[in-house]
N, C-alpha and C. Protein backbone atom coordinates (compact mmCIF):
# COMPACT_ATOMS: atom_id res chain seq x y z
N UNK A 1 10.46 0.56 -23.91
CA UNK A 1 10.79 -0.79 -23.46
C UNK A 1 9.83 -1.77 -24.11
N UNK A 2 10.68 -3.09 -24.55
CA UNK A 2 9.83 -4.11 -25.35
C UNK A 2 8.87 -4.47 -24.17
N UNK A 3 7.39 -5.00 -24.63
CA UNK A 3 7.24 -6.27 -23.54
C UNK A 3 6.94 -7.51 -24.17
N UNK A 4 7.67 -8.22 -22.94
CA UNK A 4 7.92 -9.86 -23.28
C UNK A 4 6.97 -10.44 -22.45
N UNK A 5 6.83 -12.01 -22.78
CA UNK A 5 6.49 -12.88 -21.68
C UNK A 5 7.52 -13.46 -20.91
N UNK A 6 7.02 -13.97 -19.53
CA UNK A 6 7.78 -13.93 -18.47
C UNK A 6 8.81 -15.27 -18.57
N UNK A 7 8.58 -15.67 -18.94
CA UNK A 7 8.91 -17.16 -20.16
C UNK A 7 10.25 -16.54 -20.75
N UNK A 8 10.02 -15.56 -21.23
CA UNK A 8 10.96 -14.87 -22.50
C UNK A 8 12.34 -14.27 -21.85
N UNK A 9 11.91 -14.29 -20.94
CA UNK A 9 13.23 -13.18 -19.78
C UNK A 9 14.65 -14.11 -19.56
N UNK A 10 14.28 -15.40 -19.31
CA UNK A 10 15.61 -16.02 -19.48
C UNK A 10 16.33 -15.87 -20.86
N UNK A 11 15.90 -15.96 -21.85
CA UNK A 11 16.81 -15.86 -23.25
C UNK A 11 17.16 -14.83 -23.05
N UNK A 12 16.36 -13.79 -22.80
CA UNK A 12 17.03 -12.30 -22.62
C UNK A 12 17.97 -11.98 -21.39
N UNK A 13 17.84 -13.08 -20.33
CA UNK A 13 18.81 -12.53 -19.53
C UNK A 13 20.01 -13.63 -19.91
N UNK A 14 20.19 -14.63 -20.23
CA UNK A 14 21.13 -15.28 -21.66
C UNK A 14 21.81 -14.52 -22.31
N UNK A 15 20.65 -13.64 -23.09
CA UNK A 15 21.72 -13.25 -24.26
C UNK A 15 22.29 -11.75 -23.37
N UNK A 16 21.86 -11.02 -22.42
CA UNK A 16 22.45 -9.97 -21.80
C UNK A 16 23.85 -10.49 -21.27
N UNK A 17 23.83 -11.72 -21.09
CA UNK A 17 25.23 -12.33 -20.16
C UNK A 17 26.21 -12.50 -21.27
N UNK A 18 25.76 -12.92 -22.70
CA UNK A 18 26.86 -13.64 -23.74
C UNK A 18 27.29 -12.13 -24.56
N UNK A 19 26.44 -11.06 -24.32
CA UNK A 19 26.67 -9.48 -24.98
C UNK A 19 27.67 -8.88 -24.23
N UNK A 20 27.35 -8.95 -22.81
CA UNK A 20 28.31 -7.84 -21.86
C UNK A 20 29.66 -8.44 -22.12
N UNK A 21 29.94 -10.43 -22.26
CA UNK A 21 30.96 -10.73 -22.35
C UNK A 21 31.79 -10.85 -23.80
N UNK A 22 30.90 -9.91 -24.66
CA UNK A 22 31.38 -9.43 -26.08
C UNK A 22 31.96 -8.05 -25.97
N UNK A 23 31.95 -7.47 -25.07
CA UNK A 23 32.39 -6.19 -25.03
C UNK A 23 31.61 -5.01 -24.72
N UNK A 24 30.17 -5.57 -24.76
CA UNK A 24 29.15 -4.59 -24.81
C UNK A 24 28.60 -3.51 -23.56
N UNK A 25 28.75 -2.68 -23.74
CA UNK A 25 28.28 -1.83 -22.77
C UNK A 25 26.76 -1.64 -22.28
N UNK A 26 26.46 -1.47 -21.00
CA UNK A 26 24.96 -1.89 -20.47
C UNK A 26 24.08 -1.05 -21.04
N UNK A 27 24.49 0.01 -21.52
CA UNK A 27 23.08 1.04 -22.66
C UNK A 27 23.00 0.49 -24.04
N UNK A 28 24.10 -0.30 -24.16
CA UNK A 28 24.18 -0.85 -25.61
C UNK A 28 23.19 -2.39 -25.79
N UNK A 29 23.16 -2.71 -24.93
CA UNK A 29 22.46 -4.16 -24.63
C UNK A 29 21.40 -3.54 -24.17
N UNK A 30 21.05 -2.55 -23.15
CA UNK A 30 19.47 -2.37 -23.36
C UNK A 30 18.79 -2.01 -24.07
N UNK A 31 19.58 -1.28 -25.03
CA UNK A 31 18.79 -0.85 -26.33
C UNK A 31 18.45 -1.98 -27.06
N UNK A 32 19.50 -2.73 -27.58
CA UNK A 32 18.96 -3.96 -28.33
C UNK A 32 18.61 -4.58 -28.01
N UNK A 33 17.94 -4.87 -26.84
CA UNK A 33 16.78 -6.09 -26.60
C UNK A 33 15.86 -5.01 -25.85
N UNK A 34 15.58 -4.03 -25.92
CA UNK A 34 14.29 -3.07 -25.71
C UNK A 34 14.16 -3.33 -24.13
N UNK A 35 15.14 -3.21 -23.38
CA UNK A 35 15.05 -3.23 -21.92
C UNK A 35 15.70 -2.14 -21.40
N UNK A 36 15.53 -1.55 -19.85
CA UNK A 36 16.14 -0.90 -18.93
C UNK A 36 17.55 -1.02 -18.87
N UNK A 37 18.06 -0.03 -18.80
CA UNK A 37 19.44 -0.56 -18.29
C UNK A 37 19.46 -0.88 -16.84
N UNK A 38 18.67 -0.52 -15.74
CA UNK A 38 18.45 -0.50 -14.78
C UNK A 38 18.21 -2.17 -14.79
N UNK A 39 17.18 -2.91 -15.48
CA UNK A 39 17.44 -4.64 -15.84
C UNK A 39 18.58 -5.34 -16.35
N UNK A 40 19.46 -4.34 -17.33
CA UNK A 40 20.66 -4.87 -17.95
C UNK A 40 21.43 -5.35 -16.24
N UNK A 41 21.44 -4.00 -15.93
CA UNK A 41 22.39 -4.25 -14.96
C UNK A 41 22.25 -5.21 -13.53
N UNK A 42 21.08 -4.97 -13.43
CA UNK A 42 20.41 -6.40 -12.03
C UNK A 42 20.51 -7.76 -12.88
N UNK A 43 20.72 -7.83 -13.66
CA UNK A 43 20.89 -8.87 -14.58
C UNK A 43 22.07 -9.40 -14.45
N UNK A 44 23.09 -8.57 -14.13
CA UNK A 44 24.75 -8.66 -14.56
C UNK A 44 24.96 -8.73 -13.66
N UNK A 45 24.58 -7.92 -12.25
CA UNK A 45 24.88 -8.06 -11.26
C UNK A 45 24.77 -9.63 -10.44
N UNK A 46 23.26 -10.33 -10.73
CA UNK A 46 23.18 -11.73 -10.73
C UNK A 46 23.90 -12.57 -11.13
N UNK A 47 24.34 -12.18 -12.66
CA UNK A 47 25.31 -13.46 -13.08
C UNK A 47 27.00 -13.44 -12.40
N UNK A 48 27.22 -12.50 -12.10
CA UNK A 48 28.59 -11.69 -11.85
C UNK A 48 28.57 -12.16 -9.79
N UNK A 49 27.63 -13.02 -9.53
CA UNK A 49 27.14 -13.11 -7.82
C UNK A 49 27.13 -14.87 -8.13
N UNK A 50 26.15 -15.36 -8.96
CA UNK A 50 26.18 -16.62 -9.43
C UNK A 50 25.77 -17.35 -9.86
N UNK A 51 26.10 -17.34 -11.34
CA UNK A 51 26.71 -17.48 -12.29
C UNK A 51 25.68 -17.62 -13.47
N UNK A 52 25.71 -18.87 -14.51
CA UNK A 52 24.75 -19.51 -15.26
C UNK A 52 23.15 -19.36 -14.63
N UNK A 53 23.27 -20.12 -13.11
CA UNK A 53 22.16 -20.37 -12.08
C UNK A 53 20.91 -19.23 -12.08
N UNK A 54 21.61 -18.01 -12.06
CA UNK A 54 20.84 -16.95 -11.65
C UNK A 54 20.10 -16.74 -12.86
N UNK A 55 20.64 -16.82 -14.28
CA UNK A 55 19.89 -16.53 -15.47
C UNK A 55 18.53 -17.81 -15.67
N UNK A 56 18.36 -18.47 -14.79
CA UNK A 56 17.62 -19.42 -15.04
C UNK A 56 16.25 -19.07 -14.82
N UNK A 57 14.89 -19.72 -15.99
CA UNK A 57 13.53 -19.31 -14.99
C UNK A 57 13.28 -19.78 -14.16
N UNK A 58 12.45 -19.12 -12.98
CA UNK A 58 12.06 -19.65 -11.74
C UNK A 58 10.55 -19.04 -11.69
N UNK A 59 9.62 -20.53 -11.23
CA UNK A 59 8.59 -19.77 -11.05
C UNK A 59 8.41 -19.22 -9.94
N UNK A 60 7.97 -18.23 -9.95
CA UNK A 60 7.67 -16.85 -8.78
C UNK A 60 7.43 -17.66 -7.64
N UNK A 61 8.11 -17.19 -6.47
CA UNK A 61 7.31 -17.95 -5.38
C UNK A 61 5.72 -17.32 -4.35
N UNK A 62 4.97 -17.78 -4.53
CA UNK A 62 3.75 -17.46 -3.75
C UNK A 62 3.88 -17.40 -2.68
N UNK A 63 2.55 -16.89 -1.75
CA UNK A 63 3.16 -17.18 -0.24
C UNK A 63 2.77 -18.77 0.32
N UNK A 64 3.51 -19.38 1.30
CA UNK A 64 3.43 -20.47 1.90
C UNK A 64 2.00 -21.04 2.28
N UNK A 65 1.89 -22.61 1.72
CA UNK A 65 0.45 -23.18 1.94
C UNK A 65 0.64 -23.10 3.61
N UNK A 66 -0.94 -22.87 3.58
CA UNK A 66 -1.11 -23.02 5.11
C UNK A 66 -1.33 -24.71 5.77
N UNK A 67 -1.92 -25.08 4.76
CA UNK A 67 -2.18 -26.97 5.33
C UNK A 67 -1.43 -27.04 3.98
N UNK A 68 -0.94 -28.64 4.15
CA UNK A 68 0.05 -29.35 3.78
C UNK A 68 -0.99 -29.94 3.07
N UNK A 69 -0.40 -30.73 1.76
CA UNK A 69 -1.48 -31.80 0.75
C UNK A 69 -1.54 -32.95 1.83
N UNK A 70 -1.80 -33.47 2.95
CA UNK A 70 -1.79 -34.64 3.51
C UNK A 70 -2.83 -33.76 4.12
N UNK A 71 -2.83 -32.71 4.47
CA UNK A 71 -3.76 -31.98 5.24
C UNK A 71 -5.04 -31.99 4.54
N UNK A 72 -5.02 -31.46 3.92
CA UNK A 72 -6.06 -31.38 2.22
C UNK A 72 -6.72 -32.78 2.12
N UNK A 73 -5.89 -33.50 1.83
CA UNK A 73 -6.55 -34.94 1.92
C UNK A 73 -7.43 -35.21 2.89
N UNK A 74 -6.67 -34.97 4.39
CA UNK A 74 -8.09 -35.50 5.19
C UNK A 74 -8.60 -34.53 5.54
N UNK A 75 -9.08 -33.08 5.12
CA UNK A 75 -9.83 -32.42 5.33
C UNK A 75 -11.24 -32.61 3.96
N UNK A 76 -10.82 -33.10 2.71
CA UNK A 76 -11.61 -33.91 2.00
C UNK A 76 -12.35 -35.51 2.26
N UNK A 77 -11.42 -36.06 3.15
CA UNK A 77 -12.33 -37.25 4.15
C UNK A 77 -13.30 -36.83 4.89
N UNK A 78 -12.94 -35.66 5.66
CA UNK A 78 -13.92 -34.98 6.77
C UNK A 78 -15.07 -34.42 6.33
N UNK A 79 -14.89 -33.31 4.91
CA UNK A 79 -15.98 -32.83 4.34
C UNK A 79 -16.95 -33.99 3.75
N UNK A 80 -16.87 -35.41 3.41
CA UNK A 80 -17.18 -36.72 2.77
C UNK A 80 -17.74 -36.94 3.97
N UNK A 81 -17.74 -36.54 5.16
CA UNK A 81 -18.79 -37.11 6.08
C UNK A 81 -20.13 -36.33 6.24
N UNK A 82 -19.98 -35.55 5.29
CA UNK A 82 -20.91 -34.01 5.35
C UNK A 82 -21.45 -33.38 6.62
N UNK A 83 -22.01 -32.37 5.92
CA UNK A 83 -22.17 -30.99 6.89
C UNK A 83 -22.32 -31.08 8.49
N UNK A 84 -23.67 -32.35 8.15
CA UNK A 84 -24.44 -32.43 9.81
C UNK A 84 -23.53 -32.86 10.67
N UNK A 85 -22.51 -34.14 10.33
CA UNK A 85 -21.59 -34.30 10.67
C UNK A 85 -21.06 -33.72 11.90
N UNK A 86 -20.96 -32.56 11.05
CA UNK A 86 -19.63 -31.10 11.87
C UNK A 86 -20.73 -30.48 12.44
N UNK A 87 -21.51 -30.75 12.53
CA UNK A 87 -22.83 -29.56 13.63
C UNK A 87 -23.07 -28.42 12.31
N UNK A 88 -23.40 -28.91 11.49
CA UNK A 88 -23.77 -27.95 10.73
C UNK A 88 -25.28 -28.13 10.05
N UNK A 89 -26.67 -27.11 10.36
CA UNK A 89 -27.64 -28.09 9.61
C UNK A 89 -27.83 -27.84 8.23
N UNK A 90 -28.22 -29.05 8.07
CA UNK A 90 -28.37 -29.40 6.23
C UNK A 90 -27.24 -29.79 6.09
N UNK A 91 -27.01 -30.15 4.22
CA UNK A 91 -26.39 -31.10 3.88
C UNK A 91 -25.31 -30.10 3.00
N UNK A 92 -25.45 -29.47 2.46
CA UNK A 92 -24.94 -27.91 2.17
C UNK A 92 -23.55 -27.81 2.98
N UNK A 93 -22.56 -27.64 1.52
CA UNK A 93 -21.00 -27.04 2.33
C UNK A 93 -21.01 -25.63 1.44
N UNK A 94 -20.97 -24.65 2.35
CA UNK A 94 -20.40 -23.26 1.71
C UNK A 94 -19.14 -23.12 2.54
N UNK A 95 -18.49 -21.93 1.26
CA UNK A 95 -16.75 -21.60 1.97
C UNK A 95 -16.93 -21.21 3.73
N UNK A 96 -17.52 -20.50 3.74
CA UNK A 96 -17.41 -20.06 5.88
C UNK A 96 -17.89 -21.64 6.29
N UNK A 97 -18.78 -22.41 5.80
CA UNK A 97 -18.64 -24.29 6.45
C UNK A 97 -17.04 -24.62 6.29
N UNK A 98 -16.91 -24.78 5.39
CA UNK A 98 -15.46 -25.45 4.80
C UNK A 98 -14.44 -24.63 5.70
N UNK A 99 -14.34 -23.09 5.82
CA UNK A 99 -13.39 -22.68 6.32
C UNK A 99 -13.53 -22.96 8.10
N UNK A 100 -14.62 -23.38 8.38
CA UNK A 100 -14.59 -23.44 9.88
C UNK A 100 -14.14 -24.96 10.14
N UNK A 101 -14.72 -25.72 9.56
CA UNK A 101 -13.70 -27.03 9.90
C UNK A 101 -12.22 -27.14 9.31
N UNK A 102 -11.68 -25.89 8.94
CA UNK A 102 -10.48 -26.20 8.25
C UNK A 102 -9.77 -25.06 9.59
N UNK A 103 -10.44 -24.37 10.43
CA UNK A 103 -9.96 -23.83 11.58
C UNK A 103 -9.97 -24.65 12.72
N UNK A 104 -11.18 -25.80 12.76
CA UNK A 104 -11.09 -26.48 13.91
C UNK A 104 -10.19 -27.64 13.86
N UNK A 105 -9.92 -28.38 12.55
CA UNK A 105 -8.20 -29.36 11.97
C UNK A 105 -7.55 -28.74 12.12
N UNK A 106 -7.33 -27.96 12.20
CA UNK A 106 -6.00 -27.76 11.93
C UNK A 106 -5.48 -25.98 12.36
N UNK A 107 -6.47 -25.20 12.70
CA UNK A 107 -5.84 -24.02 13.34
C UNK A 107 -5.49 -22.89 12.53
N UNK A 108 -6.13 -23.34 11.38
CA UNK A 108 -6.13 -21.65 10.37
C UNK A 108 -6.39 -21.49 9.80
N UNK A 109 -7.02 -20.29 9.51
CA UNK A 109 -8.12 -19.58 8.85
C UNK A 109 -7.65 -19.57 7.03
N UNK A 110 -8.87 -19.07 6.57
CA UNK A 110 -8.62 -18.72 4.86
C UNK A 110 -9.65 -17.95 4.41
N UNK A 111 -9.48 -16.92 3.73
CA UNK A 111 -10.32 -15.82 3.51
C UNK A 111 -11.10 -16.62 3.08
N UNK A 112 -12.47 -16.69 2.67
CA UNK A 112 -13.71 -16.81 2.48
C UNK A 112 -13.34 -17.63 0.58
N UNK A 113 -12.55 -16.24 0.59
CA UNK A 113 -12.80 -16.63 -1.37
C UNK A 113 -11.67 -17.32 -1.75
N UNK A 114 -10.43 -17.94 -0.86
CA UNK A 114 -9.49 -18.59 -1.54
C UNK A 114 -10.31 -20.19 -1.47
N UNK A 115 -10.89 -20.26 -0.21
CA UNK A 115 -11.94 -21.83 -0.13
C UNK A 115 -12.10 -22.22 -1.42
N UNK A 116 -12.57 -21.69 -2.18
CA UNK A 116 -13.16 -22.50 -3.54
C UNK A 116 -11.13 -23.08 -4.72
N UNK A 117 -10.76 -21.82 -4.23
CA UNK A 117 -9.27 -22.33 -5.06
C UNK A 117 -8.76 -23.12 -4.18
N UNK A 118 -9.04 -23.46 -3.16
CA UNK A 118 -8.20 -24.86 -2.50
C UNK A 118 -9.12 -26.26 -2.97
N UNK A 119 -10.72 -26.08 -2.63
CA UNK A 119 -11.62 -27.23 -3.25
C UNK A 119 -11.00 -27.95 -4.55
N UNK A 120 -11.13 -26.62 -5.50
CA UNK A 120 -10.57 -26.74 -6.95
C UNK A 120 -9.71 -28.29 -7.33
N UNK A 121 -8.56 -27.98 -6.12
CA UNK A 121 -6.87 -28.37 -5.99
C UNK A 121 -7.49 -29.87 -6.11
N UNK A 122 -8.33 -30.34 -5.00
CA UNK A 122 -8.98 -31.48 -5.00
C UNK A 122 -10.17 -32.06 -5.38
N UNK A 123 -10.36 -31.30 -6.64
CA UNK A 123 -11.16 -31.67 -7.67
C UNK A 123 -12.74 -31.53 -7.10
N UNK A 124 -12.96 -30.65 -6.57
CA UNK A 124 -14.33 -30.15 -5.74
C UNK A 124 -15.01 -29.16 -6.41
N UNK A 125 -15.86 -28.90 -7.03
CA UNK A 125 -16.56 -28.20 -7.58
C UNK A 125 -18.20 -27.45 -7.07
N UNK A 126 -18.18 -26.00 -7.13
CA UNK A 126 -19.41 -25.53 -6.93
C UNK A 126 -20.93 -26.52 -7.35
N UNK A 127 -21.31 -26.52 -6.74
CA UNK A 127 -23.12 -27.31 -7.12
C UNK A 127 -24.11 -26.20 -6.49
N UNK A 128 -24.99 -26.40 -7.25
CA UNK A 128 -26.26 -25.67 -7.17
C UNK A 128 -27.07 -26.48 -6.41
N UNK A 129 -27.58 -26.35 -5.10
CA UNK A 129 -28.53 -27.44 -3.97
C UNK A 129 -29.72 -27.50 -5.38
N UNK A 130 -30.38 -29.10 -5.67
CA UNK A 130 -31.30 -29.49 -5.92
C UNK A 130 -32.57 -28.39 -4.83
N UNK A 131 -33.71 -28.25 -5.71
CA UNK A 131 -34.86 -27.69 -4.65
C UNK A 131 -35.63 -28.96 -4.48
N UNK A 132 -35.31 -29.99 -4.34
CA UNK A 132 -36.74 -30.85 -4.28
C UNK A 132 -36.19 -31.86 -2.49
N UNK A 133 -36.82 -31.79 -1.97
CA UNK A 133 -36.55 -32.46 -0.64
C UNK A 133 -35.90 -33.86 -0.61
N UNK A 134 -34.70 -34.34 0.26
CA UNK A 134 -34.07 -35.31 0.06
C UNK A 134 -34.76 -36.81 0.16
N UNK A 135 -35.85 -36.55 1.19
CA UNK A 135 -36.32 -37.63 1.61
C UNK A 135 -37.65 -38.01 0.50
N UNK A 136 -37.69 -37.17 -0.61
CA UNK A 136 -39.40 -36.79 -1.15
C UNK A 136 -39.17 -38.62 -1.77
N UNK A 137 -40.30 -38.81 -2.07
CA UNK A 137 -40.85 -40.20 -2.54
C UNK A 137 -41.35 -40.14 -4.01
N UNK A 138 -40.70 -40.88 -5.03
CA UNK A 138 -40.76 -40.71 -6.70
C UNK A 138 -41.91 -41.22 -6.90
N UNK A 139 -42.25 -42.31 -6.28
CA UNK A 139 -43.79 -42.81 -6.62
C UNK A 139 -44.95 -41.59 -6.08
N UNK A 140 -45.04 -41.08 -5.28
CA UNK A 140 -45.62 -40.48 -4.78
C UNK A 140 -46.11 -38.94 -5.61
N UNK A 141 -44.94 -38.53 -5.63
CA UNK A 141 -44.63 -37.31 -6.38
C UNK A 141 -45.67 -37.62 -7.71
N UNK A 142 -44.80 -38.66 -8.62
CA UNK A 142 -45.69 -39.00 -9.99
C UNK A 142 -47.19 -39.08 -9.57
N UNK A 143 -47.53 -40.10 -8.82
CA UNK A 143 -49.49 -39.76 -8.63
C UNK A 143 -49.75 -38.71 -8.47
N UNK A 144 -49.04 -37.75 -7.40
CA UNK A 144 -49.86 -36.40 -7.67
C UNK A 144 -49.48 -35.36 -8.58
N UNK A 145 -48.80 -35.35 -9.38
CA UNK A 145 -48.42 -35.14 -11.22
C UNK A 145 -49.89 -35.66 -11.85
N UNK A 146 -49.42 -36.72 -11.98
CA UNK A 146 -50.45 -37.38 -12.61
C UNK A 146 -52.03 -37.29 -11.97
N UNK A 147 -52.15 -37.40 -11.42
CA UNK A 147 -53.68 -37.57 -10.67
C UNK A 147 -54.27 -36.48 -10.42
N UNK A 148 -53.43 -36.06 -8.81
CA UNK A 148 -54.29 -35.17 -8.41
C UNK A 148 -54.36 -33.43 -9.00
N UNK A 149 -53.07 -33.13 -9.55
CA UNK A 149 -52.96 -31.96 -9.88
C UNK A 149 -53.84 -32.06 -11.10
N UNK A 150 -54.15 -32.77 -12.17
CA UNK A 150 -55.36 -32.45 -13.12
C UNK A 150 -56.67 -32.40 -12.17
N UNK A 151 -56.54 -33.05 -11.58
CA UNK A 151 -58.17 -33.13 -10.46
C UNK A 151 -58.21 -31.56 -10.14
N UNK A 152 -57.33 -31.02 -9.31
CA UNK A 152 -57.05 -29.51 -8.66
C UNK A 152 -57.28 -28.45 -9.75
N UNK A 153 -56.89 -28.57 -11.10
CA UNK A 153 -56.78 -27.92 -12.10
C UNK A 153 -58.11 -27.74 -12.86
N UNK A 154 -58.86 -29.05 -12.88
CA UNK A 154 -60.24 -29.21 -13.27
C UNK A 154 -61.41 -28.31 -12.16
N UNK A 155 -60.82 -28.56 -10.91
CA UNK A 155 -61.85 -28.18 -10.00
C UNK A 155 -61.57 -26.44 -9.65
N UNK A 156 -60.70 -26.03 -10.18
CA UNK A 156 -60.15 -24.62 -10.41
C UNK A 156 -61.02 -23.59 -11.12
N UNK A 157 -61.16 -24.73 -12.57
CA UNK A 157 -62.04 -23.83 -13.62
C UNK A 157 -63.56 -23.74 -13.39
């Protein structure tokens, strides 16, 4: 059996529909396009049920979103109020944060690891927490850069 891309299956289930109605027999058409007859024939059976329609691509269906994109939206307002917000301490959203206010909106859960492919959807991206304290003071910091840590360094040796 050939393999195709999934893309490719409508021409082939096309040209299986315009062959059988040449006369062709279903081992004869699976041979020449390197398929099952077991596909020739679920093939035929579709068009022969209805019609053109059935030879058409369709993308696969997934299973059903659990929140709705209006949902998504204001569960991205809610996370914009950050963590502490939601009784959470620090400023820090990880997926079990995200997934617990997305149980207390709205009433249902999401494995741990799809969290980041829903963020994704709304343009949310992993970050690495800064280590330096939120409240720290730039002037401050620089004098003791500058100042005191050569002082500490001198009085070391």
């Amino acid at each position: 059996m050939t393999s195709y891309k999934q893309t490719e299956y409508e021409v082939l289930r096309r040209r299986c529909a315009v062959l059988h109605q040449q006369g062709w027999k279903q081992v004869a058409i699976a041979q020449a396009l390197g398929l099952t007859q077991g596909w020739v024939s679920r093939t035929l059976t579709k068009y022969r049920q209805h019609g053109q329609d059935a030879l058409a691509w369709r993308k696969p269906a997934g299973a059903a979103a659990k929140i709705t994109d209006n949902q998504l939206t204001q569960l991205v307002e809610e996370l914009n109020k950050g963590a502490e917000y939601h009784g959470f301490p620090g400023h820090v959203w990880t997926r079990p944060r995200v997934n617990e206010v997305i149980k207390r909106l709205f009433g249902v859960s999401y494995d741990p690891s799809q969290i980041g492919r829903l963020l994704k959807k709304v343009a949310w991206t992993r970050q690495k927490p800064q280590p330096k304290a939120r409240q720290q003071d730039p002037e401050r910091v620089k004098h003791w850069r500058e100042v005191r840590l050569p002082d500490l360094k001198k009085s070391s040796d």
